[in-house]
N, C-alpha and C. Protein backbone atom coordinates (compact mmCIF):
# COMPACT_ATOMS: atom_id res chain seq x y z
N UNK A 1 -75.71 -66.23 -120.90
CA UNK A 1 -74.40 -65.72 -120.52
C UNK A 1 -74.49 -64.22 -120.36
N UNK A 2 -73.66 -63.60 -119.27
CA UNK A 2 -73.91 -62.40 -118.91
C UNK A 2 -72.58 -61.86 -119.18
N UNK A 3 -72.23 -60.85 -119.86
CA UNK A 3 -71.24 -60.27 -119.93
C UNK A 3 -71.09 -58.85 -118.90
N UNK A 4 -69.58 -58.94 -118.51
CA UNK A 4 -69.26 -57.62 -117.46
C UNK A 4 -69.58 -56.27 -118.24
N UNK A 5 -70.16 -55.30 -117.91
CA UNK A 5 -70.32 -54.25 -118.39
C UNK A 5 -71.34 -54.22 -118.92
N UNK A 6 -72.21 -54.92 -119.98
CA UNK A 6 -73.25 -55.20 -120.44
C UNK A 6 -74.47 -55.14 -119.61
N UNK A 7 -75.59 -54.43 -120.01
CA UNK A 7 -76.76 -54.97 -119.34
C UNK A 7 -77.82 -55.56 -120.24
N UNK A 8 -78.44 -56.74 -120.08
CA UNK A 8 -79.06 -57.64 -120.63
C UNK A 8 -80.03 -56.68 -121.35
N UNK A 9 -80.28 -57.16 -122.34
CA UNK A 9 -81.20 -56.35 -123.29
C UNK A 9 -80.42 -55.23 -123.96
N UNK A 10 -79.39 -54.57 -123.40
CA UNK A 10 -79.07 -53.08 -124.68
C UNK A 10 -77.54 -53.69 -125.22
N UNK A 11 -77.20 -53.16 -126.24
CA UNK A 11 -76.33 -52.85 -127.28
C UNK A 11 -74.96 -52.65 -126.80
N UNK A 12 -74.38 -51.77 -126.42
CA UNK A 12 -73.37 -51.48 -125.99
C UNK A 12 -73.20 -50.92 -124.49
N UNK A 13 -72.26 -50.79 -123.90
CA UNK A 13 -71.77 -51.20 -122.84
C UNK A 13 -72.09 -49.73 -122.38
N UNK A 14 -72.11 -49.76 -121.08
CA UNK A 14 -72.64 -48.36 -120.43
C UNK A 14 -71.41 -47.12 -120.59
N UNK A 15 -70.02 -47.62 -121.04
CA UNK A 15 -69.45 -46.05 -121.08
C UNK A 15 -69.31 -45.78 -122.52
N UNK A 16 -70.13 -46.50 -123.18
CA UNK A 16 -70.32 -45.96 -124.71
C UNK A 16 -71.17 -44.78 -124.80
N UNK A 17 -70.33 -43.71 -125.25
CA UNK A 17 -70.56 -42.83 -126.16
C UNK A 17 -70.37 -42.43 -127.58
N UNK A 18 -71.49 -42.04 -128.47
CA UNK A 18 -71.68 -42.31 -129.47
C UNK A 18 -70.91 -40.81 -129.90
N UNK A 19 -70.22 -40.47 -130.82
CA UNK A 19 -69.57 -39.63 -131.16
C UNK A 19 -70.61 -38.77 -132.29
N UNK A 20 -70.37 -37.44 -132.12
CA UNK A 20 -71.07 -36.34 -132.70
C UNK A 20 -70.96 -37.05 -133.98
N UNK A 21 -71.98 -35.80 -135.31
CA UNK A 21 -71.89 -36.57 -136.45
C UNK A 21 -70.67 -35.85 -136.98
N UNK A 22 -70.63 -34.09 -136.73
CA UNK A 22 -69.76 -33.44 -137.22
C UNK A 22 -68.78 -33.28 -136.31
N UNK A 23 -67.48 -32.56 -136.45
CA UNK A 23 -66.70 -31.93 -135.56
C UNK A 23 -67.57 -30.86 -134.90
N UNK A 24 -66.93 -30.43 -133.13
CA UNK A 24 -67.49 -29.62 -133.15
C UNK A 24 -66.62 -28.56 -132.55
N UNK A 25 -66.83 -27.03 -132.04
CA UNK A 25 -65.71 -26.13 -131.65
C UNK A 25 -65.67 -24.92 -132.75
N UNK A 26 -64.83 -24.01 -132.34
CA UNK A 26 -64.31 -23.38 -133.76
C UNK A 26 -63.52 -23.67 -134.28
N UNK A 27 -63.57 -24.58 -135.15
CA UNK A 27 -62.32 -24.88 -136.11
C UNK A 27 -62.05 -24.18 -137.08
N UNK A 28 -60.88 -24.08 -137.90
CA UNK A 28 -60.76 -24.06 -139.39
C UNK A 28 -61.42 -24.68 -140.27
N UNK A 29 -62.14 -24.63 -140.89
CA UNK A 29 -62.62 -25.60 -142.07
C UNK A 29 -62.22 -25.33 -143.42
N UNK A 30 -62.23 -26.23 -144.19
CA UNK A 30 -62.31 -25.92 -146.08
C UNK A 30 -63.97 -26.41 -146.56
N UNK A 31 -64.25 -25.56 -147.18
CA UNK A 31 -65.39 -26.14 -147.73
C UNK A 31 -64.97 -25.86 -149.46
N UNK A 32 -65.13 -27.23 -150.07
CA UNK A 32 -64.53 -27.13 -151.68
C UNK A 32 -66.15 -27.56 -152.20
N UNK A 33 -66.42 -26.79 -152.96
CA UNK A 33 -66.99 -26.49 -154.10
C UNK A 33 -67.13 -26.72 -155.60
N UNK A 34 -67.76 -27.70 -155.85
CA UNK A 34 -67.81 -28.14 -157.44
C UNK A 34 -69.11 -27.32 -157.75
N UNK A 35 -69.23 -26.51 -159.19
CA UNK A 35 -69.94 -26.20 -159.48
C UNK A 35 -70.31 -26.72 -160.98
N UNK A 36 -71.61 -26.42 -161.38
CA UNK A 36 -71.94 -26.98 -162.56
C UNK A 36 -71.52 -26.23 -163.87
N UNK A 37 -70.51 -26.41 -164.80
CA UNK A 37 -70.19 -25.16 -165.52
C UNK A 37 -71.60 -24.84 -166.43
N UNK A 38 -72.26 -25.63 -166.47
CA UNK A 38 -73.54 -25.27 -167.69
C UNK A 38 -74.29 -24.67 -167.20
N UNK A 39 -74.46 -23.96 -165.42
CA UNK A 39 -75.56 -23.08 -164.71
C UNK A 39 -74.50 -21.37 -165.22
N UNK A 40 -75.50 -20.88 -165.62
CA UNK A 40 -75.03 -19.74 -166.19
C UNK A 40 -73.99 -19.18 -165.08
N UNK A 41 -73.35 -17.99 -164.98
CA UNK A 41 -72.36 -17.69 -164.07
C UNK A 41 -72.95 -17.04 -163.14
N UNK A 42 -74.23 -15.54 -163.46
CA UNK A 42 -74.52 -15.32 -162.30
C UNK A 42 -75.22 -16.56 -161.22
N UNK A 43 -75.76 -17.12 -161.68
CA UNK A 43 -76.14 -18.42 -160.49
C UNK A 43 -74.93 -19.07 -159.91
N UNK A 44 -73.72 -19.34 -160.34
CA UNK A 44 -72.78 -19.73 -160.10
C UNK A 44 -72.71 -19.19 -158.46
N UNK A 45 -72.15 -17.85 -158.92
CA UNK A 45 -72.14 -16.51 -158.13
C UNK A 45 -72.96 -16.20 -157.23
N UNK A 46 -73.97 -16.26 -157.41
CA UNK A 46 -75.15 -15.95 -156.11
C UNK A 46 -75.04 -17.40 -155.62
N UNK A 47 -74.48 -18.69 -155.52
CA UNK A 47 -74.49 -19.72 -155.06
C UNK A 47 -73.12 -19.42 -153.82
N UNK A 48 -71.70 -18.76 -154.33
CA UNK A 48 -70.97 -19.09 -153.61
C UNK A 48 -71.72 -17.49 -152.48
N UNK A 49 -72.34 -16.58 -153.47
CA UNK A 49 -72.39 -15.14 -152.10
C UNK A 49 -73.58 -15.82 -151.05
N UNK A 50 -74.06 -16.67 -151.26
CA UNK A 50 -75.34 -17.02 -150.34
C UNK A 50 -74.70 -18.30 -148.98
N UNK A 51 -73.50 -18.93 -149.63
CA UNK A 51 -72.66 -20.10 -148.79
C UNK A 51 -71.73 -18.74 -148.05
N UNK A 52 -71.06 -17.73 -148.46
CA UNK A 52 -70.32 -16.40 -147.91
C UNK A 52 -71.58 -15.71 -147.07
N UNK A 53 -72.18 -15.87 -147.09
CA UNK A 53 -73.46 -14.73 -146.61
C UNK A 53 -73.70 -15.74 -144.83
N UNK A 54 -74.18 -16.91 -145.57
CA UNK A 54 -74.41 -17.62 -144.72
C UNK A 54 -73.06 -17.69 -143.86
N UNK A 55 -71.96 -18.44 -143.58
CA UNK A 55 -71.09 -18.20 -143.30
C UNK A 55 -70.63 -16.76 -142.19
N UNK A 56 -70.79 -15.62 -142.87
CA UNK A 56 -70.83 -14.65 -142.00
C UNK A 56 -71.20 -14.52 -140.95
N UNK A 57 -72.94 -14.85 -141.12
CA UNK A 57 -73.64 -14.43 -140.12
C UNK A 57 -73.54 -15.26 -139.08
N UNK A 58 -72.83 -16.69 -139.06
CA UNK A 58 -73.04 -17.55 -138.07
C UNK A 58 -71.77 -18.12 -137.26
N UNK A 59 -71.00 -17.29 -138.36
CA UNK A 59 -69.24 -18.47 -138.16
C UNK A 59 -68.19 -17.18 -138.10
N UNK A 60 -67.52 -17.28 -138.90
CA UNK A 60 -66.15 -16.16 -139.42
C UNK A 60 -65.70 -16.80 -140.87
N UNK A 61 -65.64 -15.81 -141.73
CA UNK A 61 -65.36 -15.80 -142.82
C UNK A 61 -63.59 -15.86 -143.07
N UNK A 62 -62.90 -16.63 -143.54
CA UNK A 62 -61.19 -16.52 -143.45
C UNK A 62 -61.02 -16.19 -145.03
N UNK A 63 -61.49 -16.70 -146.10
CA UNK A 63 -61.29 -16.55 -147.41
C UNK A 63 -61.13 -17.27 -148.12
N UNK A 64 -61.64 -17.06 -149.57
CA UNK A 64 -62.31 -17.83 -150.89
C UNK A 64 -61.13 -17.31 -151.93
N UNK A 65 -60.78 -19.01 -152.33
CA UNK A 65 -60.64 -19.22 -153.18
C UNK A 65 -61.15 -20.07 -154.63
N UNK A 66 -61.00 -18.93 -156.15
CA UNK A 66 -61.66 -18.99 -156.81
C UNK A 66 -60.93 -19.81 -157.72
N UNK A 67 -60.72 -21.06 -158.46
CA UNK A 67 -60.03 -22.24 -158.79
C UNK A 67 -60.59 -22.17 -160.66
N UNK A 68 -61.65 -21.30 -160.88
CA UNK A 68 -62.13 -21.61 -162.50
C UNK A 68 -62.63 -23.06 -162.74
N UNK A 69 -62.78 -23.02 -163.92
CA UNK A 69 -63.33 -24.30 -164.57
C UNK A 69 -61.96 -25.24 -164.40
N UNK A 70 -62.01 -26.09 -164.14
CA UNK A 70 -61.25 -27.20 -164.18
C UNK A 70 -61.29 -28.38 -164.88
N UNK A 71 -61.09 -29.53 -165.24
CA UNK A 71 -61.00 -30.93 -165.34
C UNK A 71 -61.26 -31.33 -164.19
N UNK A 72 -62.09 -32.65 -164.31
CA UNK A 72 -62.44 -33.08 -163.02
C UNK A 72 -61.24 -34.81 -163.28
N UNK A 73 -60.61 -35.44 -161.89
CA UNK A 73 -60.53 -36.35 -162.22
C UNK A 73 -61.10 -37.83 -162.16
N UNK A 74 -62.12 -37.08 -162.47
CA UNK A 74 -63.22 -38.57 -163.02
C UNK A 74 -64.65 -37.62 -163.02
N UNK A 75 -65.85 -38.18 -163.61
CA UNK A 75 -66.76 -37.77 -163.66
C UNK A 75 -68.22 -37.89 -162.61
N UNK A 76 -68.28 -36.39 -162.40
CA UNK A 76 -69.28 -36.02 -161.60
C UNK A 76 -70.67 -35.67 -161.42
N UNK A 77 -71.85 -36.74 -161.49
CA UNK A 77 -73.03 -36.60 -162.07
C UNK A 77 -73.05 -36.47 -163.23
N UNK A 78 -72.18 -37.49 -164.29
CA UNK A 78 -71.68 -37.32 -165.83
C UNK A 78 -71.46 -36.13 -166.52
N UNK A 79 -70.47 -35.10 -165.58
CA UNK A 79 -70.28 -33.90 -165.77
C UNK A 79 -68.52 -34.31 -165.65
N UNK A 80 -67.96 -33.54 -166.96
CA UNK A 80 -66.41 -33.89 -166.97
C UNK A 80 -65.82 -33.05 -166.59
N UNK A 81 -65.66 -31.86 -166.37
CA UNK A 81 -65.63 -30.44 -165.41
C UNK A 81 -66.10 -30.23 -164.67
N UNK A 82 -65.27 -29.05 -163.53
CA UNK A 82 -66.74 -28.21 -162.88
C UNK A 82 -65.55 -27.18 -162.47
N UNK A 83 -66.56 -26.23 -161.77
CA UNK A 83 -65.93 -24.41 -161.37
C UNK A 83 -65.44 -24.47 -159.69
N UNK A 84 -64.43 -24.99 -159.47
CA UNK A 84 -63.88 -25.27 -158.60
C UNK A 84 -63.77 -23.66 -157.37
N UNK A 85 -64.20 -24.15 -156.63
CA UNK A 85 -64.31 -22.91 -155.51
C UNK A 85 -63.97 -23.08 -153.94
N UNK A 86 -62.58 -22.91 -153.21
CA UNK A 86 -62.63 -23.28 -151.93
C UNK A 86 -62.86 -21.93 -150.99
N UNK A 87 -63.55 -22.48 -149.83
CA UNK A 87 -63.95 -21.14 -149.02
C UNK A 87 -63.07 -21.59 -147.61
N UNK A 88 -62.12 -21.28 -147.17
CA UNK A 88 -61.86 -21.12 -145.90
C UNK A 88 -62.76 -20.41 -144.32
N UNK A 89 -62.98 -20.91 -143.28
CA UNK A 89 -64.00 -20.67 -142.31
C UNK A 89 -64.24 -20.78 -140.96
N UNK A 90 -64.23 -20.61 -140.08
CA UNK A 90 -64.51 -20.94 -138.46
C UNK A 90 -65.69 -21.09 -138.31
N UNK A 91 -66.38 -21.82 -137.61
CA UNK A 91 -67.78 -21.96 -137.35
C UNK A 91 -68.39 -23.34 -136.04
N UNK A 92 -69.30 -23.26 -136.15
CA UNK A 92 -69.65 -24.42 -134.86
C UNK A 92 -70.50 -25.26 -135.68
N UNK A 93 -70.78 -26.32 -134.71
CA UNK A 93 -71.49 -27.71 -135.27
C UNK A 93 -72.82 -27.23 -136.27
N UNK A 94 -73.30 -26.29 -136.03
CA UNK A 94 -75.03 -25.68 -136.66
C UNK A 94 -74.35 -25.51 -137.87
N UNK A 95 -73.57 -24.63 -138.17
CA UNK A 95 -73.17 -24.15 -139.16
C UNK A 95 -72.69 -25.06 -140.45
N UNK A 96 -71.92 -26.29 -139.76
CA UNK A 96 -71.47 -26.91 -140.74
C UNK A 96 -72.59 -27.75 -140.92
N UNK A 97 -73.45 -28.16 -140.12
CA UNK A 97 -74.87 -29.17 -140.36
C UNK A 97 -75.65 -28.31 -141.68
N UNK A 98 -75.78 -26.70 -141.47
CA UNK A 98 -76.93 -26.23 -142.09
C UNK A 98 -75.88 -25.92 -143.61
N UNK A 99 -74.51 -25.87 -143.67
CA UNK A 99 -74.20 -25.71 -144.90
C UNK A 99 -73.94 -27.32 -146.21
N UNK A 100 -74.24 -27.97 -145.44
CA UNK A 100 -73.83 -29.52 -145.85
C UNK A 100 -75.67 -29.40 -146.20
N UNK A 101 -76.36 -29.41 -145.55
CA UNK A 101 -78.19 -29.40 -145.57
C UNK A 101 -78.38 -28.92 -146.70
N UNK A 102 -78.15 -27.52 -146.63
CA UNK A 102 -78.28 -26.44 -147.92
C UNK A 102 -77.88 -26.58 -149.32
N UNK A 103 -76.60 -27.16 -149.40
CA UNK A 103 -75.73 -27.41 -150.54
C UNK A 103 -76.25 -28.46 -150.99
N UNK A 104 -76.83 -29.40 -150.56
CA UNK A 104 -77.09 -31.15 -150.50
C UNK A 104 -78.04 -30.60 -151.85
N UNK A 105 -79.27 -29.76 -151.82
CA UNK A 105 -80.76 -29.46 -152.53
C UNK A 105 -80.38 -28.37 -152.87
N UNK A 106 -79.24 -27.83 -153.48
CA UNK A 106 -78.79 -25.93 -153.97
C UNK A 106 -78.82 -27.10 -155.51
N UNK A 107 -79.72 -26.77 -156.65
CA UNK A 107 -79.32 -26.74 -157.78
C UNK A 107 -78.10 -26.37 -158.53
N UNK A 108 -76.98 -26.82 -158.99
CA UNK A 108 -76.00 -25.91 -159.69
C UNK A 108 -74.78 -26.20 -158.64
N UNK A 109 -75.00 -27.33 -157.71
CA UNK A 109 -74.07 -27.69 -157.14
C UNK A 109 -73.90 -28.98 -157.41
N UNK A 110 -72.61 -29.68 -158.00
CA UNK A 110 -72.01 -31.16 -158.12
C UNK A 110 -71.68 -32.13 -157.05
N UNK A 111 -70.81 -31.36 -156.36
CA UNK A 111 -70.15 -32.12 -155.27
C UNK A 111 -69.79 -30.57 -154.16
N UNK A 112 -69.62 -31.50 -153.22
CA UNK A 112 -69.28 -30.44 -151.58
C UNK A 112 -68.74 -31.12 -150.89
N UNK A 113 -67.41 -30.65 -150.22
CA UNK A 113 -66.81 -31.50 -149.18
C UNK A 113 -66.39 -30.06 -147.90
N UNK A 114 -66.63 -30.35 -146.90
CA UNK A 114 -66.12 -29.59 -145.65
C UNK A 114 -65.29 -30.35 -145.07
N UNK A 115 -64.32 -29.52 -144.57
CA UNK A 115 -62.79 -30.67 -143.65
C UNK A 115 -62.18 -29.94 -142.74
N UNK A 116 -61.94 -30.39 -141.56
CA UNK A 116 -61.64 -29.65 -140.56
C UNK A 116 -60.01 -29.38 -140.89
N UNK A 117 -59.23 -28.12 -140.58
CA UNK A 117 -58.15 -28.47 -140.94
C UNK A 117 -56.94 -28.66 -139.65
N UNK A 118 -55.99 -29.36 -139.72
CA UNK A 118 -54.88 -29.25 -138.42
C UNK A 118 -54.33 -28.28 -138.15
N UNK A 119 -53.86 -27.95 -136.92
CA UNK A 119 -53.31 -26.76 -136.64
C UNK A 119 -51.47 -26.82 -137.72
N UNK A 120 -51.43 -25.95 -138.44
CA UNK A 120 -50.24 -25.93 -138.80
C UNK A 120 -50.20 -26.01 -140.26
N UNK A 121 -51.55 -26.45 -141.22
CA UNK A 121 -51.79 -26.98 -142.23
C UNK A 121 -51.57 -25.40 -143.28
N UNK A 122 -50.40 -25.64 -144.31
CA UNK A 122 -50.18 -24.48 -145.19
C UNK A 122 -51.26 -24.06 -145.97
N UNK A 123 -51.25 -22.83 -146.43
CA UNK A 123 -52.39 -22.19 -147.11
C UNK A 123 -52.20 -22.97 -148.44
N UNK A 124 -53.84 -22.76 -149.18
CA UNK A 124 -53.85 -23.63 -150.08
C UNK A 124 -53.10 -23.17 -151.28
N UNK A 125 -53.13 -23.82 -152.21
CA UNK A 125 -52.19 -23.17 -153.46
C UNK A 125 -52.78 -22.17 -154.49
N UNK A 126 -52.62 -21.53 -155.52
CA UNK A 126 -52.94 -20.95 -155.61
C UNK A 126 -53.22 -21.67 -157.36
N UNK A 127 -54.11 -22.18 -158.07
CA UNK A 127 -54.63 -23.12 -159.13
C UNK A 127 -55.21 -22.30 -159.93
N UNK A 128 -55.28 -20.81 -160.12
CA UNK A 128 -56.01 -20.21 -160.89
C UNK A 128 -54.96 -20.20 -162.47
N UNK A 129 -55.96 -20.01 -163.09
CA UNK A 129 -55.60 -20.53 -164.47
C UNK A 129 -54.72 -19.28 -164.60
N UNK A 130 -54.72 -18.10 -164.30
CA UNK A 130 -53.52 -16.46 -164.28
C UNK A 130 -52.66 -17.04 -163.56
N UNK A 131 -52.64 -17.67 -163.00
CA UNK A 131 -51.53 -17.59 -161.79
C UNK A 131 -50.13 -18.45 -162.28
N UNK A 132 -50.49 -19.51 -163.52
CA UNK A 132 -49.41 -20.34 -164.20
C UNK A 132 -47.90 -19.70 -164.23
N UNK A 133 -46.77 -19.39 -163.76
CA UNK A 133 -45.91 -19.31 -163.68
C UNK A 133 -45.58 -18.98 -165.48
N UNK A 134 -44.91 -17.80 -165.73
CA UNK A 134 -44.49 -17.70 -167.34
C UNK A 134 -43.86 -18.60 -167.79
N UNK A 135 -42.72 -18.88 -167.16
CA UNK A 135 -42.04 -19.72 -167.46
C UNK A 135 -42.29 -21.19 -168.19
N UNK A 136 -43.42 -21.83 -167.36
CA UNK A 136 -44.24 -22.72 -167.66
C UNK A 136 -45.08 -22.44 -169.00
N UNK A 137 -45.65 -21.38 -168.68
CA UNK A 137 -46.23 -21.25 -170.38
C UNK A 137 -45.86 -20.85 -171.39
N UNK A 138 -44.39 -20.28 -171.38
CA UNK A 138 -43.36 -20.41 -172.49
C UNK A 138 -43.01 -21.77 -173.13
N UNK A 139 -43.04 -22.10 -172.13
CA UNK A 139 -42.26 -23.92 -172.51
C UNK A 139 -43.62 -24.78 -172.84
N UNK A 140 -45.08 -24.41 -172.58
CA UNK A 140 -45.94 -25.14 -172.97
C UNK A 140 -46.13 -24.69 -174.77
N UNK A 141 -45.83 -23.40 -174.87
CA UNK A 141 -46.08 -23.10 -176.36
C UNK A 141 -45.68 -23.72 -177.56
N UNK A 142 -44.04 -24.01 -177.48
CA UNK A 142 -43.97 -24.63 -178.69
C UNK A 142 -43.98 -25.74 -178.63
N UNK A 143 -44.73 -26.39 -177.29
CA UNK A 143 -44.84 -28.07 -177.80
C UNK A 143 -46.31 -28.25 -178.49
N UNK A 144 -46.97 -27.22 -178.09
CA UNK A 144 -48.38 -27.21 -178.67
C UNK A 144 -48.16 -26.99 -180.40
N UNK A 145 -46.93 -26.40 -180.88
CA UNK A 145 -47.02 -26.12 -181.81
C UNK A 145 -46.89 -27.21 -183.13
């Protein structure tokens, strides 16, 4: 049996195209950052200036945010924390291939996610452990007590 479009012997149909692996263009991206809290801090640090470094030279840098140690919700390489770090970015297909490559074999890294973002998408929040609203940590005090 011969199917329309098909040619005998291959796979899919001749106007199949196979879609890139990454996005490609200059987009916005997030790249979020789990770090290992037990790698001392300067490694921490020379981990996110070398993903910023890189970044620079190939893309546009938009800005990092620094999130602290966190709770994780659920556990990550049986790690119950990690040093949460998002970097905002423009860049092309190389860029996001060679920072996903890099991070994959960077010691002192948990987890990595890059995400393209939509046009219109609000800036991220602001999760730093200073940033708690007083109010909130008035009212957390005397229940702790």
């Amino acid at each position: 049996m011969h199917l329309v479009g098909f040619r005998r012997g291959t796979f899919a149909p001749r106007c199949y195209h196979p879609r890139p692996n990454m996005a490609s263009g200059k987009h916005i991206y997030d790249l979020t950052l789990l770090l290992d809290p037990a790698v001392e801090a300067e490694r921490r640090e020379q981990i996110v200036a070398d993903v910023a470094d890189l970044i620079d030279r190939t893309g546009e840098f938009i800005g990092r945010h620094d999130w602290g140690t966190r709770q994780a919700a659920y556990e990550v390489r049986k790690k119950t924390e990690a040093d949460y770090h998002l970097i905002q970015f423009r860049g092309e297909n190389e860029l996001l291939q060679q920072l996903d490559h890099n991070l994959k074999i960077t010691d002192g890294v948990l987890r990595h996610r890059i995400i393209k973002l939509r046009p219109g998408t609000p800036d991220p929040p602001d999760l730093r452990p200073s940033a708690q609203p007083a109010t909130e940590a008035a009212e957390a005090e005397p229940a702790e007590a």
